[in-house]
C-alpha atoms as a PDB file:
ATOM      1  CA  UNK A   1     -59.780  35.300-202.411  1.00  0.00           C
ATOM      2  CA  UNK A   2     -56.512  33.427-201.848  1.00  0.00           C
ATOM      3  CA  UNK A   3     -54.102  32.399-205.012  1.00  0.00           C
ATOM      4  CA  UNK A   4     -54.649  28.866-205.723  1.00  0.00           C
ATOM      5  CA  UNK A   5     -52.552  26.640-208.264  1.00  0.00           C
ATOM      6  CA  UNK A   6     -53.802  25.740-211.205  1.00  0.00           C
ATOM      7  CA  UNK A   7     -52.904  23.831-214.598  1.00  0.00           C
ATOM      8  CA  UNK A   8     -49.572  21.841-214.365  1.00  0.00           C
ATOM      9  CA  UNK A   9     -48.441  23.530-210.624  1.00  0.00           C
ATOM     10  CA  UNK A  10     -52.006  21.708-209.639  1.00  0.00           C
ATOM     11  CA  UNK A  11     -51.354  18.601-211.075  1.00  0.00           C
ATOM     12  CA  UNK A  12     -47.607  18.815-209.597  1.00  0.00           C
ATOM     13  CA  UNK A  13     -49.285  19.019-206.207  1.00  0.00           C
ATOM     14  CA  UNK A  14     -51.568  16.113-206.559  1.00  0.00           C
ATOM     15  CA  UNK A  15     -49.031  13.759-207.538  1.00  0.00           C
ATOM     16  CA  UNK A  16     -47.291  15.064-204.501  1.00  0.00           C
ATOM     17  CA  UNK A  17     -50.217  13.976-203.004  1.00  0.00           C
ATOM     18  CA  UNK A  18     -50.108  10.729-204.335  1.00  0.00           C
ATOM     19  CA  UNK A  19     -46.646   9.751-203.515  1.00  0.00           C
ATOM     20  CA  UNK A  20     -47.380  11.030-199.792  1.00  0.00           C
ATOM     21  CA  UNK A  21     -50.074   8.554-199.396  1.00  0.00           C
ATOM     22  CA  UNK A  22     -48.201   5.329-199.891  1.00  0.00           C
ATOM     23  CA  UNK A  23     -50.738   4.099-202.599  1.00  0.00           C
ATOM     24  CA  UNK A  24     -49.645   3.698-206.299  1.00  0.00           C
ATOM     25  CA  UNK A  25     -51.624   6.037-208.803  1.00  0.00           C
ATOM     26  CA  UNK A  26     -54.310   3.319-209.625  1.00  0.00           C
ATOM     27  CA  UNK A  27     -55.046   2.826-206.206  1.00  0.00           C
ATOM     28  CA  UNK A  28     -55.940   6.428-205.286  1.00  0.00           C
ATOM     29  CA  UNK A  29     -57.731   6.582-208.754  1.00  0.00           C
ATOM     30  CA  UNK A  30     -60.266   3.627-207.105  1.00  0.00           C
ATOM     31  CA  UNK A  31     -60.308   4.951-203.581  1.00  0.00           C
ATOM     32  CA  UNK A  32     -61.470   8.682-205.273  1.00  0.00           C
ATOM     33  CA  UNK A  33     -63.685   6.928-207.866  1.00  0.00           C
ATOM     34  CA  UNK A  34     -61.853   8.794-210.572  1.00  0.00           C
ATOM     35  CA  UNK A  35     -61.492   7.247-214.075  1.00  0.00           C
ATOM     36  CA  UNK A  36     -57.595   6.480-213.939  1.00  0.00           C
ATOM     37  CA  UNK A  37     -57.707   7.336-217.897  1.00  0.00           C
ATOM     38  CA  UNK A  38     -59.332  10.719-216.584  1.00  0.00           C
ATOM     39  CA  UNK A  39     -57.293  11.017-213.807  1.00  0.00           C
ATOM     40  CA  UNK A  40     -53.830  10.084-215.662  1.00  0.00           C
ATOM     41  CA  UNK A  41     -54.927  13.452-218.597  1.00  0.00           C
ATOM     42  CA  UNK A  42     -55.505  15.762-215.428  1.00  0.00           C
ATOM     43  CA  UNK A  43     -52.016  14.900-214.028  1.00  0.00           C
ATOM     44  CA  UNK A  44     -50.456  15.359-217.778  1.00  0.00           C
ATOM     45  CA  UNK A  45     -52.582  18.761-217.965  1.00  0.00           C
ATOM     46  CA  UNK A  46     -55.162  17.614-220.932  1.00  0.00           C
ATOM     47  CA  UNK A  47     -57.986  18.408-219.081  1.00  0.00           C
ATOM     48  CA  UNK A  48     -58.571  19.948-215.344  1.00  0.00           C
ATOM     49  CA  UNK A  49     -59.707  18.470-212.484  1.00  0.00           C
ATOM     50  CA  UNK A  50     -62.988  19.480-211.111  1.00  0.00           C
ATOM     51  CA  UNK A  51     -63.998  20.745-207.730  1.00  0.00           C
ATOM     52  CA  UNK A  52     -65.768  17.384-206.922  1.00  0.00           C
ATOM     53  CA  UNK A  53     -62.498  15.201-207.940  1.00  0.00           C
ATOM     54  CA  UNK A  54     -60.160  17.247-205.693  1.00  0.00           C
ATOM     55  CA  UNK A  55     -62.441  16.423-202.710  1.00  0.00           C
ATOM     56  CA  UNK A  56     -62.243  13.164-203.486  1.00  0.00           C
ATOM     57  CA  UNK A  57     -58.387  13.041-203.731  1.00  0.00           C
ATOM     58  CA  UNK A  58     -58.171  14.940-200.818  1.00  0.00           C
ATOM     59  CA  UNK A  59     -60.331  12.121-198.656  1.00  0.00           C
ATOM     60  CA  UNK A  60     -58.485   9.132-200.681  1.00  0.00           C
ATOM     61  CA  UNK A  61     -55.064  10.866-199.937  1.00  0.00           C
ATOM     62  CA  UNK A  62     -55.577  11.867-196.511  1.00  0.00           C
ATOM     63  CA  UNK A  63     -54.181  15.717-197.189  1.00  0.00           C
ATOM     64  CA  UNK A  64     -56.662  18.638-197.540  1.00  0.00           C
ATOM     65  CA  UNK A  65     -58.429  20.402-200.596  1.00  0.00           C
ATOM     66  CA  UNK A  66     -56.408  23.533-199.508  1.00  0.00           C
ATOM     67  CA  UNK A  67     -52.851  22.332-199.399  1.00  0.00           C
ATOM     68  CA  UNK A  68     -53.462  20.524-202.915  1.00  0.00           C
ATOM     69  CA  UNK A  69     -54.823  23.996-204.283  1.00  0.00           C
ATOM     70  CA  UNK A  70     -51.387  25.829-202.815  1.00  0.00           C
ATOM     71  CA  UNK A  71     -53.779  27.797-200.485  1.00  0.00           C
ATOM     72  CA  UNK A  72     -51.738  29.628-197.295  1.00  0.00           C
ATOM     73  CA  UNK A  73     -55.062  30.287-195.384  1.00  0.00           C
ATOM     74  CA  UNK A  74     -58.677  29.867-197.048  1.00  0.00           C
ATOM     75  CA  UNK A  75     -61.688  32.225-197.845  1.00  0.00           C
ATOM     76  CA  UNK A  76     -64.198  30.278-196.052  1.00  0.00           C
ATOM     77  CA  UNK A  77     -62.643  29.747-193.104  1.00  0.00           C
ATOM     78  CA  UNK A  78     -60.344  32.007-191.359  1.00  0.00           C
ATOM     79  CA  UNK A  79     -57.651  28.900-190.455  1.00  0.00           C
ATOM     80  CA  UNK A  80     -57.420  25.657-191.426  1.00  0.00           C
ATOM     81  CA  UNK A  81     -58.325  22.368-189.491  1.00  0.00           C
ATOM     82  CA  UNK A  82     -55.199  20.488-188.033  1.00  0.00           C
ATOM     83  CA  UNK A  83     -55.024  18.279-190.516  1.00  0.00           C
ATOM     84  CA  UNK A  84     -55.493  14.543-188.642  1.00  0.00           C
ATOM     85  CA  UNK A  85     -51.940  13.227-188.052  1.00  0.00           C
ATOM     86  CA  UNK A  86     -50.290  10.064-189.628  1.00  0.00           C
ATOM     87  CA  UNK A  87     -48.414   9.664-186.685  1.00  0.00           C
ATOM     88  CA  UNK A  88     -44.715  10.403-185.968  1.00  0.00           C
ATOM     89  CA  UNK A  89     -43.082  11.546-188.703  1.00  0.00           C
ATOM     90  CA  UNK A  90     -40.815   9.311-189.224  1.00  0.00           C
ATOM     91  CA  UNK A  91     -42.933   6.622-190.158  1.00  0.00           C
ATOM     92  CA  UNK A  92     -43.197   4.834-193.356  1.00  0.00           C
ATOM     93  CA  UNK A  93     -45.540   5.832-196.058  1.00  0.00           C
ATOM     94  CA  UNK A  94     -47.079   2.073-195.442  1.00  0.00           C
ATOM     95  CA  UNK A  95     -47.406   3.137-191.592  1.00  0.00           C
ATOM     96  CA  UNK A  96     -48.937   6.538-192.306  1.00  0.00           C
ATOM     97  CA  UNK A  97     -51.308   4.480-195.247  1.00  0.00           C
ATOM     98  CA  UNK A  98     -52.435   1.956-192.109  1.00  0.00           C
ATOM     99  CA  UNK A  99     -52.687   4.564-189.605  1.00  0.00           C
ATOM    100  CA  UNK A 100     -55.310   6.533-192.342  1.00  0.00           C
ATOM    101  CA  UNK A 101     -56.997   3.569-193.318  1.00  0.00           C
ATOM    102  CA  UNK A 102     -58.012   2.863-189.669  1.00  0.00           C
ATOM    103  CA  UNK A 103     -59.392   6.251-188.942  1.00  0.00           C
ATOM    104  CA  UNK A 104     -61.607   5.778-191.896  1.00  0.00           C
ATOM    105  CA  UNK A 105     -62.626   2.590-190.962  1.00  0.00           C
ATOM    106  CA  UNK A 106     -63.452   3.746-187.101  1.00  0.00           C
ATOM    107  CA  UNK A 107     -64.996   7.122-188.818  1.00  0.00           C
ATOM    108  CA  UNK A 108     -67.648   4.771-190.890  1.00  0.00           C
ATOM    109  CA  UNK A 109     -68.265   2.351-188.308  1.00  0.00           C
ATOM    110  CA  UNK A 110     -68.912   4.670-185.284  1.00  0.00           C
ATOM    111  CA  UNK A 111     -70.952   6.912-187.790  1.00  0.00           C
ATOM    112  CA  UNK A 112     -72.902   3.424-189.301  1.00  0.00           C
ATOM    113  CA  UNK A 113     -73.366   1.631-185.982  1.00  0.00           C
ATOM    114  CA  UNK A 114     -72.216   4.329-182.396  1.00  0.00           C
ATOM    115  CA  UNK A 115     -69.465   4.062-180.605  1.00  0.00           C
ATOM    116  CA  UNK A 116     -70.303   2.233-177.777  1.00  0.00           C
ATOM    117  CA  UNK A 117     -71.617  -0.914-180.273  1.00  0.00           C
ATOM    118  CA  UNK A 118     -68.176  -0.996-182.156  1.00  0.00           C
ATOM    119  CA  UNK A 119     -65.006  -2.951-181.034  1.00  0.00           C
ATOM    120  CA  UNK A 120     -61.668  -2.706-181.653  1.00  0.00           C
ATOM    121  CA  UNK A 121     -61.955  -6.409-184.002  1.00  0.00           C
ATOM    122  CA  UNK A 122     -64.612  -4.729-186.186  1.00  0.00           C
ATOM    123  CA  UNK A 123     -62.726  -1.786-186.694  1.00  0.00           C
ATOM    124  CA  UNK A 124     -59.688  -3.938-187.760  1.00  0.00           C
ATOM    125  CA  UNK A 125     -61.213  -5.957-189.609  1.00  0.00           C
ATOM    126  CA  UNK A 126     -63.155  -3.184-191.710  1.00  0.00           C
ATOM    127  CA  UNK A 127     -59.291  -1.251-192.261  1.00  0.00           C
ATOM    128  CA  UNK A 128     -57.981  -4.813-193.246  1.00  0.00           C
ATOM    129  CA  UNK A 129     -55.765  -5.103-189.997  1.00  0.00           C
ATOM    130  CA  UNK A 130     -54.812  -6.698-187.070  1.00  0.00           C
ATOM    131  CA  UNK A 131     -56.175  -5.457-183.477  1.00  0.00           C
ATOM    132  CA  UNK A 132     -52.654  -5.609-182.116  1.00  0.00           C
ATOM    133  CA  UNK A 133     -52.241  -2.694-184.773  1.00  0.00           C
ATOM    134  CA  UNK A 134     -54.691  -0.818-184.565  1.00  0.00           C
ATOM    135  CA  UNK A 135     -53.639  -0.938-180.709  1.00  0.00           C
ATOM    136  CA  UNK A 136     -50.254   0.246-181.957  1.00  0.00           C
ATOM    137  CA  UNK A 137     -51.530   3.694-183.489  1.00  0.00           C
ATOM    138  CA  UNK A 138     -54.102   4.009-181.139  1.00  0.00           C
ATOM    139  CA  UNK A 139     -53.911   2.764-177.397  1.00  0.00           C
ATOM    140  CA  UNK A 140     -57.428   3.693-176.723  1.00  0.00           C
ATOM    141  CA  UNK A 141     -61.391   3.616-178.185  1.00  0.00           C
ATOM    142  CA  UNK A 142     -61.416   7.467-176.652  1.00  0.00           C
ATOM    143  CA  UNK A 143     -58.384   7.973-179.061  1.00  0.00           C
ATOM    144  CA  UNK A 144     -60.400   6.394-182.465  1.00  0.00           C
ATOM    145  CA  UNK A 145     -63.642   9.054-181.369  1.00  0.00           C
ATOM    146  CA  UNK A 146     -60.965  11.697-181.449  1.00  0.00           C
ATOM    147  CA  UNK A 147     -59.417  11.118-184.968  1.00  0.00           C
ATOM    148  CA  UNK A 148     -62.740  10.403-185.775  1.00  0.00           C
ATOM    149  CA  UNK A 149     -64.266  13.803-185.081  1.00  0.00           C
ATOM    150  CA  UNK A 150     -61.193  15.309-186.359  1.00  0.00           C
ATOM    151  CA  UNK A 151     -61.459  13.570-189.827  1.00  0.00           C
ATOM    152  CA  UNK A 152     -65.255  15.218-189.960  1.00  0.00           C
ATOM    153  CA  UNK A 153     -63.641  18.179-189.465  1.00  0.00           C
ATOM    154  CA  UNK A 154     -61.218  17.561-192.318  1.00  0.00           C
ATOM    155  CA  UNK A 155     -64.017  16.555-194.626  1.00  0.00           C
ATOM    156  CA  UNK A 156     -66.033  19.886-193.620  1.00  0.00           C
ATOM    157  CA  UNK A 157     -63.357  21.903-194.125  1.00  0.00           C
ATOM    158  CA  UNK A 158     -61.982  20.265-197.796  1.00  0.00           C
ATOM    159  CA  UNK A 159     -65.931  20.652-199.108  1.00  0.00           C
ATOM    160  CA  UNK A 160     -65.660  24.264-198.023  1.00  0.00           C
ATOM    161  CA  UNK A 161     -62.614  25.111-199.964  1.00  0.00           C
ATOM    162  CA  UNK A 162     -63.240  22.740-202.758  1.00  0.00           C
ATOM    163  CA  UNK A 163     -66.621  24.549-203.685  1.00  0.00           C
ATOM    164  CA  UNK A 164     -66.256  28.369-202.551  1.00  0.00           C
ATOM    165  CA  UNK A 165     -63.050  29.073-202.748  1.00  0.00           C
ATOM    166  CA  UNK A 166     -64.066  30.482-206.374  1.00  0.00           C
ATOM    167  CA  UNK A 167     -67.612  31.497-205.675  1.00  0.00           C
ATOM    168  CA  UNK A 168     -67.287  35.588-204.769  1.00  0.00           C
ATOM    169  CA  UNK A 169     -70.781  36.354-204.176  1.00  0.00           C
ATOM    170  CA  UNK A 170     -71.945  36.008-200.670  1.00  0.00           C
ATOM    171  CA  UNK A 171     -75.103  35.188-200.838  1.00  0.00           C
ATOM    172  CA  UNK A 172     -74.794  32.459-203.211  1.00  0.00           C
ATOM    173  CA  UNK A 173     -71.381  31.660-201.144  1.00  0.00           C
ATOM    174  CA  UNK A 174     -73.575  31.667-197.968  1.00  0.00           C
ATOM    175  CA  UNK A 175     -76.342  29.063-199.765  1.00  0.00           C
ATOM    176  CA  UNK A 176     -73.725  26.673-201.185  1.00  0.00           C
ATOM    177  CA  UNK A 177     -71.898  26.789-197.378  1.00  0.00           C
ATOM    178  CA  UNK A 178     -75.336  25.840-195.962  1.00  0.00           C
ATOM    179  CA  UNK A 179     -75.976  22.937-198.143  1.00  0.00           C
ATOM    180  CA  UNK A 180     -72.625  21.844-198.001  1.00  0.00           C
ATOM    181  CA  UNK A 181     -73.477  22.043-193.834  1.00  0.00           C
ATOM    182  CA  UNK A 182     -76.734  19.825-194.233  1.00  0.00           C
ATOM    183  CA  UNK A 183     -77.752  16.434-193.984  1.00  0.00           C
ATOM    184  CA  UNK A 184     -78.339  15.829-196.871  1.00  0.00           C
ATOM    185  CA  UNK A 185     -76.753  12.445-198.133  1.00  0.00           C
ATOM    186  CA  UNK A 186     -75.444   9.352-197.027  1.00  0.00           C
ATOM    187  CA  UNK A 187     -71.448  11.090-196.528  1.00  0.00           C
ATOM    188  CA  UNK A 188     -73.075  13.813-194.576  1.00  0.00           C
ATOM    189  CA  UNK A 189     -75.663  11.917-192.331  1.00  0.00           C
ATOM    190  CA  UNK A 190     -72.603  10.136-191.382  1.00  0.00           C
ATOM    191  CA  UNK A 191     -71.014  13.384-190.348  1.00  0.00           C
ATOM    192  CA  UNK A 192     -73.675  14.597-188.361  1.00  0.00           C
ATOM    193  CA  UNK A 193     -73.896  11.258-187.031  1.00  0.00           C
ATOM    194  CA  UNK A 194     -70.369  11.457-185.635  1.00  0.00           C
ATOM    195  CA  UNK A 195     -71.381  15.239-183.865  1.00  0.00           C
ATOM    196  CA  UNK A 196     -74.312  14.328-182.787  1.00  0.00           C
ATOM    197  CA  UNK A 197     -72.353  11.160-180.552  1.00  0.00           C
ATOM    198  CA  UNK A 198     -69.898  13.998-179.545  1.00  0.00           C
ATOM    199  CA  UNK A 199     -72.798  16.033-178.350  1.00  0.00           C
ATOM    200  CA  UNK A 200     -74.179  13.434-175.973  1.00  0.00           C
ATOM    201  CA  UNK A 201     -70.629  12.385-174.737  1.00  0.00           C
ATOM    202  CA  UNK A 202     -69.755  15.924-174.027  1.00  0.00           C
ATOM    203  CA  UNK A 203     -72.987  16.247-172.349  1.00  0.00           C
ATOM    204  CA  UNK A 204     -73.019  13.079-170.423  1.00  0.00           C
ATOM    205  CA  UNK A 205     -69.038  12.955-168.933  1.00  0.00           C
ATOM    206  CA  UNK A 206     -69.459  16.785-168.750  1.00  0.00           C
ATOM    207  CA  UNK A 207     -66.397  18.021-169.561  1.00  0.00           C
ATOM    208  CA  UNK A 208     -64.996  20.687-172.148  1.00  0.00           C
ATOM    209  CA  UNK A 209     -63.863  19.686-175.361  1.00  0.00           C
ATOM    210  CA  UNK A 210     -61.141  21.961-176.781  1.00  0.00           C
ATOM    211  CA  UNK A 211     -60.924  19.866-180.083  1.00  0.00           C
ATOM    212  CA  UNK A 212     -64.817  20.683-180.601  1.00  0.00           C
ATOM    213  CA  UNK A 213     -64.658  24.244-179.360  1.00  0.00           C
ATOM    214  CA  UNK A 214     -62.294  25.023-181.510  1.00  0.00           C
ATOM    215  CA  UNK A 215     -63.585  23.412-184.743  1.00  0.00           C
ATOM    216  CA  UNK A 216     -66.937  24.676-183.513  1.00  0.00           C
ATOM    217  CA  UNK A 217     -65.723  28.358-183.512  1.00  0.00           C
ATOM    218  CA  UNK A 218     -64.175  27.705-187.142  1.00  0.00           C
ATOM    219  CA  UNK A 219     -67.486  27.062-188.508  1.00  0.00           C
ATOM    220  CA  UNK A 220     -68.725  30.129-186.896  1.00  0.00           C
ATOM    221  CA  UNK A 221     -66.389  32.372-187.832  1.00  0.00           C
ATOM    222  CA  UNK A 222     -66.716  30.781-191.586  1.00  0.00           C
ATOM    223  CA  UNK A 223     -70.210  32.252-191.521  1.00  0.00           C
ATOM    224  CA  UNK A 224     -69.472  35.681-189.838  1.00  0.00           C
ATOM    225  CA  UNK A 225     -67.055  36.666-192.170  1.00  0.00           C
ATOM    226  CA  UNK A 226     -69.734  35.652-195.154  1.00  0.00           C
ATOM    227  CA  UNK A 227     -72.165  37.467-193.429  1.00  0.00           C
ATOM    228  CA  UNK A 228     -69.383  40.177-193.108  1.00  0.00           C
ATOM    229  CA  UNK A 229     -68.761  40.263-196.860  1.00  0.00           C
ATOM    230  CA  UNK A 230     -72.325  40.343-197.525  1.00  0.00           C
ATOM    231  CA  UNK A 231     -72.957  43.110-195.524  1.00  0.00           C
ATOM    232  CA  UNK A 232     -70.022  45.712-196.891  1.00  0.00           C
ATOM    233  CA  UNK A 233     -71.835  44.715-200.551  1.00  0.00           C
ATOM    234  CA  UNK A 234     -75.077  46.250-199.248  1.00  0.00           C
ATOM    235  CA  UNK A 235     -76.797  42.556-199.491  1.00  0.00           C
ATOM    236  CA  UNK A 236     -77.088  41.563-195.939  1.00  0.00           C
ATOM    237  CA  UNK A 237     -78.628  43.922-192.841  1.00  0.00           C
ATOM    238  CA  UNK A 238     -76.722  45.911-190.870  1.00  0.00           C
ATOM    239  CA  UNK A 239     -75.891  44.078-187.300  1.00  0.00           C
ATOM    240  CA  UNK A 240     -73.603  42.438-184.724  1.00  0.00           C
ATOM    241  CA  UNK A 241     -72.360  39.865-187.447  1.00  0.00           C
ATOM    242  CA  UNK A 242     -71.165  37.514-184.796  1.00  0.00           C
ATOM    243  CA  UNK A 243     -74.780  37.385-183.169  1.00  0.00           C
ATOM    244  CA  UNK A 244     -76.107  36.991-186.868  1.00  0.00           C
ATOM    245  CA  UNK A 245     -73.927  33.854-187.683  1.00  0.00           C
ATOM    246  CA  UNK A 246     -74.984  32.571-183.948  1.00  0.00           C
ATOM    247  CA  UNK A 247     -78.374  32.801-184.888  1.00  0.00           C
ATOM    248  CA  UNK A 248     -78.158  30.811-187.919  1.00  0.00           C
ATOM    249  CA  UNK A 249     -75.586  28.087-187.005  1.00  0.00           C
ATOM    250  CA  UNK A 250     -78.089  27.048-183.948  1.00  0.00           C
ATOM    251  CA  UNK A 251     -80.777  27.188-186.534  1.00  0.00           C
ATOM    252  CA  UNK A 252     -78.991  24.414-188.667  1.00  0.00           C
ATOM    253  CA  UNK A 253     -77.993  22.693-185.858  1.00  0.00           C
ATOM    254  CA  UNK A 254     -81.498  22.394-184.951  1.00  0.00           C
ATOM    255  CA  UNK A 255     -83.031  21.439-188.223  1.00  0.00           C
ATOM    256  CA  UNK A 256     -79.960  19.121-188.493  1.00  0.00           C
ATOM    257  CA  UNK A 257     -80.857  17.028-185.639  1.00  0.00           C
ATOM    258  CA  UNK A 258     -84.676  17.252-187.115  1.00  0.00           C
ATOM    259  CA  UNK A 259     -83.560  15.655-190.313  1.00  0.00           C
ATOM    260  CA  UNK A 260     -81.019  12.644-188.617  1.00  0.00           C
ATOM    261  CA  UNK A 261     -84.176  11.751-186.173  1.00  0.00           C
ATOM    262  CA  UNK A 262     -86.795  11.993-188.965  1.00  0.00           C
ATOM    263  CA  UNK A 263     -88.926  14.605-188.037  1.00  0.00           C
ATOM    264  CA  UNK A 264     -88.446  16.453-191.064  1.00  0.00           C
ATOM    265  CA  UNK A 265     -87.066  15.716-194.686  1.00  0.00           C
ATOM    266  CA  UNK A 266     -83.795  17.101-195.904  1.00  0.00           C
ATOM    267  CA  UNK A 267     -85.567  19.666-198.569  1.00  0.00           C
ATOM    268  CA  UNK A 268     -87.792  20.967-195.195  1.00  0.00           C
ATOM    269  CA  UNK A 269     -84.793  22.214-193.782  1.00  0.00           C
ATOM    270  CA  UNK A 270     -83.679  23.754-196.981  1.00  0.00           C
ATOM    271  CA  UNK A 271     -86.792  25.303-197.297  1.00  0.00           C
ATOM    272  CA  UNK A 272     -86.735  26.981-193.592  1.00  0.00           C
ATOM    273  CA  UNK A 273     -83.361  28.129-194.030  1.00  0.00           C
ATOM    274  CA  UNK A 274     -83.911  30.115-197.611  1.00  0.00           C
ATOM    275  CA  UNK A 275     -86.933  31.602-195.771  1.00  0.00           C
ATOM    276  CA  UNK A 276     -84.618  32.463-193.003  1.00  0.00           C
ATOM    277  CA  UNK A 277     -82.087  34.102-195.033  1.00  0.00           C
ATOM    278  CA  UNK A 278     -84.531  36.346-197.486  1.00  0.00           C
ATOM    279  CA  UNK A 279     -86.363  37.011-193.682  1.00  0.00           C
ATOM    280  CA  UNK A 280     -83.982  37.423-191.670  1.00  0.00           C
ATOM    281  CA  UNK A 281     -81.055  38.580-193.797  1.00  0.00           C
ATOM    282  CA  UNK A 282     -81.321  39.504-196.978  1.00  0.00           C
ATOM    283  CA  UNK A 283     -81.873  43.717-197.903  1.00  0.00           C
ATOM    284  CA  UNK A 284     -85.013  44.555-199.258  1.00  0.00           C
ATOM    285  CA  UNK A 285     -84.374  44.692-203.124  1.00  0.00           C
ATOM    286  CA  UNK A 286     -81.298  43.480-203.215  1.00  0.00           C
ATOM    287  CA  UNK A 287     -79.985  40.518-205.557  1.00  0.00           C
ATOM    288  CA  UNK A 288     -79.853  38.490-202.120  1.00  0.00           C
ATOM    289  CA  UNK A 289     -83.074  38.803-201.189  1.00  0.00           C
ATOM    290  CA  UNK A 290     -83.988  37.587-204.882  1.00  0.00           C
ATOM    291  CA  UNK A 291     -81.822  34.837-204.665  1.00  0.00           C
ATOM    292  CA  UNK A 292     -83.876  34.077-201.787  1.00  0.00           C
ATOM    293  CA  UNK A 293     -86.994  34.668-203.222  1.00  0.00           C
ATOM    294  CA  UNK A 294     -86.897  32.084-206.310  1.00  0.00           C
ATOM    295  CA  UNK A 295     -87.637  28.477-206.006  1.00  0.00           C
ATOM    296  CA  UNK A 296     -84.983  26.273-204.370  1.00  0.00           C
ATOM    297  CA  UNK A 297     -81.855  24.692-206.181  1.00  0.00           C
ATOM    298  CA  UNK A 298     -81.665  21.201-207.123  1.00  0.00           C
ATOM    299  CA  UNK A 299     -79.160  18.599-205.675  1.00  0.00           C
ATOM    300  CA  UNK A 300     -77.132  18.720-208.788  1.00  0.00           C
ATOM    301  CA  UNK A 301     -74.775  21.738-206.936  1.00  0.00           C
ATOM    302  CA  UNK A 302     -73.968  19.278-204.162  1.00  0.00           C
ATOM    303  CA  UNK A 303     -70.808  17.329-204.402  1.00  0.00           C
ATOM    304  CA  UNK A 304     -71.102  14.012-205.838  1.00  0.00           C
ATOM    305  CA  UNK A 305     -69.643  12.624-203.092  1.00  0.00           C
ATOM    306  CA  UNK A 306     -71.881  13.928-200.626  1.00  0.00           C
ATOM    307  CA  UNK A 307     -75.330  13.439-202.748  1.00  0.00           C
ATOM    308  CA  UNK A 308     -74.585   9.569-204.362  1.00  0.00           C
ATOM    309  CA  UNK A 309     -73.142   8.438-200.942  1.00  0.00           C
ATOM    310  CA  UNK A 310     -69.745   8.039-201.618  1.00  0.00           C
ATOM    311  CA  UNK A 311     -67.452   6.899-199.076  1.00  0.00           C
ATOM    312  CA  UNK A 312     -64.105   8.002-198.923  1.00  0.00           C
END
């Protein structure tokens, strides 16, 4: 596992974070829906913040869970996401603020209503701008989809490192990443909601996406090398770990796009997936294949942002 800050170094880092995003301390407290009593003892060290809350700063600050933690590279993912840019940097902390506030705004809206139903007016109007600036930062609709996806990369990644960074067993690493992956709440159907329109416009204009290749890949590789892990610990089957993490990302996929078109419910697909993994997986006898074995966790190990709907 990487070194990551903690205590008063932690706390130096999210006021860092703070000062970066143009807003004052109350606003950010609002935007992460963080007590600013609560959030004001964290930053003085009287009491730490939890994985949940530095997601949530992370989204309302527009950096990632891994540079607030100090991380250099992450354990559940072998690089980071380019983090989505503020534009030049020599713009203003107000700039940067505007040009973050209306790639959220185009992130909700294309995930709420599709791209092709939302205009440029509704997008300004939901960041609290005019068109003529939203123009400004970004001359196109194509270049709103593309900090779009980007930002759902962001917010995949941040989840990642804000929950498993500490959790060293693989199989229980390998169930939280899956959740964490799902469907399953009104933050993540909005994710999926933004890959599944990037699906169907990759497939219709039929052309390769390098941006979605390579974040793609990054998910991939974040289950190989649990799968990896697992398997030098005697808990997961011997085999071509890259096929292995193959297999199961199309399986999520598929259930994924079960769950946003209603065929299924979001605990069917957790359901399939632990009996794929004590299946499929798992070694005969082994604490993984218990894991497996014993009735499914409740919601309460998703982030609250994630399973109350919160929107960054």
């Amino acid at each position: 596992m990487p070194t990551t800050l903690t205590g008063s170094a932690l706390a130096d880092r999210v006021r860092l974070a703070i000062k970066k995003s143009g807003s004052s301390q109350r606003d950010i407290a609002t935007q992460a829906d963080i007590e600013e009593t609560k959030l004001s003892k964290s930053l003085k060290g009287l009491r730490r913040f939890t994985a949940d809350e530095l997601l949530r700063l992370a989204m309302a600050t527009g950096v990632t869970v891994s540079w607030i933690m100090g991380e250099q590279s992450s354990a559940v993912s072998a690089d980071p996401p380019a983090t989505p840019s503020s534009g030049h940097p020599s713009r203003s902390a107000d700039q940067k603020l505007k040009h973050r506030k209306i790639t959220e705004a185009a992130w909700r809206l294309f995930a709420e209503q599709g791209f092709e139903s939302v205009r440029i007016v509704d997008i300004a109007a939901e960041a609290g701008v005019s068109s003529a600036t939203v123009h400004y930062y970004f001359p196109t609709k194509q270049d709103l989809h593309t900090a779009a996806m980007a930002y759902s990369v962001k917010l995949a990644y941040d989840r990642q490192v804000a929950w498993l960074s500490d959790v060293s067993d693989p199989a229980e690493r390998l169930t939280r990443l899956l959740e964490l992956q799902s469907p399953d709440g009104h933050t993540a159907e909005m994710e999926w909601s933004i890959w599944l329109q990037t699906w169907n416009k990759i497939t219709v204009d039929g052309r390769r996406n390098p941006a979605y290749l390579e974040s793609y890949a990054r998910w991939v590789a974040t289950v190989r090398s649990t799968i990896e892990d697992g398997q030098r610990q005697g808990l997961f089957r011997a085999g071509d770990a890259e096929a292995m993490a193959t297999e199961l990302t199309s399986l999520v996929d598929g259930y994924g796009i079960k769950v946003l078109t209603h065929v299924i419910e979001a605990p069917a697909m957790a359901r399939g997936l632990q009996d794929y993994l004590r299946r499929c997986l798992a070694v005969q006898g082994s604490r993984a294949e218990a894991r497996w074995t014993t009735s499914l966790p409740t919601d309460h190990h998703l982030p609250t942002s994630l399973r109350n709907g919160a929107e960054p």
